[in-house]
C-alpha atoms as a PDB file:
ATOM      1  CA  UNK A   1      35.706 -26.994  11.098  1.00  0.00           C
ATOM      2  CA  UNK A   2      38.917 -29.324  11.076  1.00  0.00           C
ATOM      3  CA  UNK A   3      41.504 -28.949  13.358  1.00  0.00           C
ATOM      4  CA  UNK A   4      44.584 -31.502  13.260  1.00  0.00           C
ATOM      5  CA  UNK A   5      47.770 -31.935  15.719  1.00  0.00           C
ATOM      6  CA  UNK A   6      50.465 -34.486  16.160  1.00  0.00           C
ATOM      7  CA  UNK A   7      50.180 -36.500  20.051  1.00  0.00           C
ATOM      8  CA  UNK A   8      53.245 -38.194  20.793  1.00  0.00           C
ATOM      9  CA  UNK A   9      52.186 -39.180  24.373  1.00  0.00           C
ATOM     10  CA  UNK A  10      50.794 -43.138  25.008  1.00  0.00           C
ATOM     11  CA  UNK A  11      47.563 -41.647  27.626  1.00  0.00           C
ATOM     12  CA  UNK A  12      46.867 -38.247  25.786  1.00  0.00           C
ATOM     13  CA  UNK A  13      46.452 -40.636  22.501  1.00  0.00           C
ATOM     14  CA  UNK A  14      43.976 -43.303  24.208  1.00  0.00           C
ATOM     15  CA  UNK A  15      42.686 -40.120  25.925  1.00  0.00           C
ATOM     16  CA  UNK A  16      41.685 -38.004  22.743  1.00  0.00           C
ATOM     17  CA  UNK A  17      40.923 -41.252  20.667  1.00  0.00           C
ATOM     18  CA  UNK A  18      37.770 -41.803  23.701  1.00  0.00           C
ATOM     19  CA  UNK A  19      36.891 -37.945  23.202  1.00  0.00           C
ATOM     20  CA  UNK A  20      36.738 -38.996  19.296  1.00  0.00           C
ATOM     21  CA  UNK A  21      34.113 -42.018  19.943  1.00  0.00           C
ATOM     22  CA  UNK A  22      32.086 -40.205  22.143  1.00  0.00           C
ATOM     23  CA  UNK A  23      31.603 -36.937  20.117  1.00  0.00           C
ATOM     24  CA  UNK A  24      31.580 -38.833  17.394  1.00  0.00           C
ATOM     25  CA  UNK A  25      28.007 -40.414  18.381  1.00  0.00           C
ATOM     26  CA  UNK A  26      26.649 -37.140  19.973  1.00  0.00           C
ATOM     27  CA  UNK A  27      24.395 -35.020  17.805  1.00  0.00           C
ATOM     28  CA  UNK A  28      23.049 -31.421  18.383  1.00  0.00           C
ATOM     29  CA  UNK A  29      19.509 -30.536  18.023  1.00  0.00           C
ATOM     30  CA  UNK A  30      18.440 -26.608  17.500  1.00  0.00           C
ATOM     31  CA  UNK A  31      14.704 -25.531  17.496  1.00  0.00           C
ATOM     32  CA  UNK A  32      13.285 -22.136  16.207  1.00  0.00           C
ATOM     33  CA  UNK A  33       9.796 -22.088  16.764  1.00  0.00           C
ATOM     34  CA  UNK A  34       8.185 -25.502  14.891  1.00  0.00           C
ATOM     35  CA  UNK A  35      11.231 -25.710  12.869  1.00  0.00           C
ATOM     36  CA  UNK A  36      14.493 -28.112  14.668  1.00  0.00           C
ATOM     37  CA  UNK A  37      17.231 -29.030  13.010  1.00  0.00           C
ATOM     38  CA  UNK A  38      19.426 -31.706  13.731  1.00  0.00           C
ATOM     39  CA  UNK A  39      23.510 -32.421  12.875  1.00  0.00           C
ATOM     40  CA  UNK A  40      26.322 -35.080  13.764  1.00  0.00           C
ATOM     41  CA  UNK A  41      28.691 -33.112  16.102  1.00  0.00           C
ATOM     42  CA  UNK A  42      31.650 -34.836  14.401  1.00  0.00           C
ATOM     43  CA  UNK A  43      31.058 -36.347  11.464  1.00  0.00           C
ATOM     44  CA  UNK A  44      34.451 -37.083  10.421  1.00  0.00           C
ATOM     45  CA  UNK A  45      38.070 -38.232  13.181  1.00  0.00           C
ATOM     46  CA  UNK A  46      40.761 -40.065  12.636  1.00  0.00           C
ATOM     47  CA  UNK A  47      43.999 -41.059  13.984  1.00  0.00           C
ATOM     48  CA  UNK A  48      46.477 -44.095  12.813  1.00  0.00           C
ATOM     49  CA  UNK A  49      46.466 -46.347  16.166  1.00  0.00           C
ATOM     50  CA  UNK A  50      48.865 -48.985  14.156  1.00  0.00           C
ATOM     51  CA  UNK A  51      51.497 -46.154  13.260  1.00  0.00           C
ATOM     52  CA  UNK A  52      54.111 -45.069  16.145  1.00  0.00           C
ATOM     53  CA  UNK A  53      54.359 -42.031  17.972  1.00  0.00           C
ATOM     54  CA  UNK A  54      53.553 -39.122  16.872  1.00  0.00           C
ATOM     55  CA  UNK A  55      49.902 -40.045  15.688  1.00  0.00           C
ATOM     56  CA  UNK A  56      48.148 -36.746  13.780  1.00  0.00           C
ATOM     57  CA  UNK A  57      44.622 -36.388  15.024  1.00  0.00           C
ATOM     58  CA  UNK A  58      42.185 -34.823  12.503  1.00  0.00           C
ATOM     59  CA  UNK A  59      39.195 -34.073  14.083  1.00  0.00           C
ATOM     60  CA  UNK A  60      36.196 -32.428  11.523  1.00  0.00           C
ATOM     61  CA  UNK A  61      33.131 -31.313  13.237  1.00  0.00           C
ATOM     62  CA  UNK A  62      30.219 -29.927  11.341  1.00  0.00           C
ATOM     63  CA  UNK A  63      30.388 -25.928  11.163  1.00  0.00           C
ATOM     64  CA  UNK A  64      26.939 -26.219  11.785  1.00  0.00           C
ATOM     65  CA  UNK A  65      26.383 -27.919  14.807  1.00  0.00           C
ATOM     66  CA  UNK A  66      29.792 -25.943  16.368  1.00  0.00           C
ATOM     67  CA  UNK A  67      27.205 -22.707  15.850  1.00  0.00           C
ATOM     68  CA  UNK A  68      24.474 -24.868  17.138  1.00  0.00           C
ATOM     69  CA  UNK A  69      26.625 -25.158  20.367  1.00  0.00           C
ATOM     70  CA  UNK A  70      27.502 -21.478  20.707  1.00  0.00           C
ATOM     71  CA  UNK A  71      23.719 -20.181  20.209  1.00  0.00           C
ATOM     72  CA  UNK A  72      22.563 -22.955  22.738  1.00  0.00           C
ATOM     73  CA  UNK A  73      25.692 -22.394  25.555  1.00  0.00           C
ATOM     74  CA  UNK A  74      25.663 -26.065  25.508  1.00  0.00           C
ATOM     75  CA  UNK A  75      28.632 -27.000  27.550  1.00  0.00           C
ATOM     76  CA  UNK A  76      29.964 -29.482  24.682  1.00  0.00           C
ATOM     77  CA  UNK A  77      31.410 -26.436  22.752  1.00  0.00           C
ATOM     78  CA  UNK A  78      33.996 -26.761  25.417  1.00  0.00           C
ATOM     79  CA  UNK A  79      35.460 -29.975  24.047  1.00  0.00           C
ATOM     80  CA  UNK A  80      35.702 -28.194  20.987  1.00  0.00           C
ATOM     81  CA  UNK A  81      37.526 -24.702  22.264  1.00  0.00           C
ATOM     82  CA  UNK A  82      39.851 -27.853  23.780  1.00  0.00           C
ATOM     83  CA  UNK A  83      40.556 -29.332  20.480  1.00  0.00           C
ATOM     84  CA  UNK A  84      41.232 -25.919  19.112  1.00  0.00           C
ATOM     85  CA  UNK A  85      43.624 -24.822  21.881  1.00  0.00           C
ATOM     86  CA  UNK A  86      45.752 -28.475  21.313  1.00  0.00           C
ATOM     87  CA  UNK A  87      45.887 -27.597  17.927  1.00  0.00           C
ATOM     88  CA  UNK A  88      47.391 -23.838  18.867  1.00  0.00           C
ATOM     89  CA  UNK A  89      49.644 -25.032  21.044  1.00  0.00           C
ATOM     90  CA  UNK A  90      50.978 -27.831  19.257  1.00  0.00           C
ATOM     91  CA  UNK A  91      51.712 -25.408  15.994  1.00  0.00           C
ATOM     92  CA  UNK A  92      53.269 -22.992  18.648  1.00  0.00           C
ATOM     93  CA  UNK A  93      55.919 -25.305  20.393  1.00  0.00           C
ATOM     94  CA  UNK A  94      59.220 -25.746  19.666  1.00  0.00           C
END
């Protein structure tokens, strides 16, 4: 699941740029029965810090571990739903 938007603000940058590290390192663990399975939450961010404003975000989380989230109710889906709704908005302004 990628989503991508342009930031142009100084504190929403070094704000989503710490969301990146820390999701980045998280991982999501689902168990059936014996069977768990394990996935990198988000395998894949980037940003240009050494570029000027507008930096594009590109944040790729693992399809997997975003279903993970939703079967589990784990309250990091909402980070994600956040992304998402950045990425709406930005495509929506004017």
């Amino acid at each position: 699941m990628k989503i991508e938007f342009l930031v142009a603000d100084d504190e929403e940058k070094d704000m989503l740029a710490e969301l990146g590290h820390r999701l980045s390192s998280e991982t999501v663990t689902y168990k059936r029965g014996e069977t768990s399975w394990q996935w990198q939450m988000l395998p894949k961010w980037s940003y240009d810090a050494l570029k000027p404003a507008p930096w594009l975000f590109s944040f790729e989380f693992s399809a997997e571990a975003v279903r993970a989230l939703q079967l589990l109710g784990d309250s990091r889906l909402e980070s994600v739903k956040y992304l998402a709704t950045k990425a709406q908005q930005s495509t929506t302004m004017h």
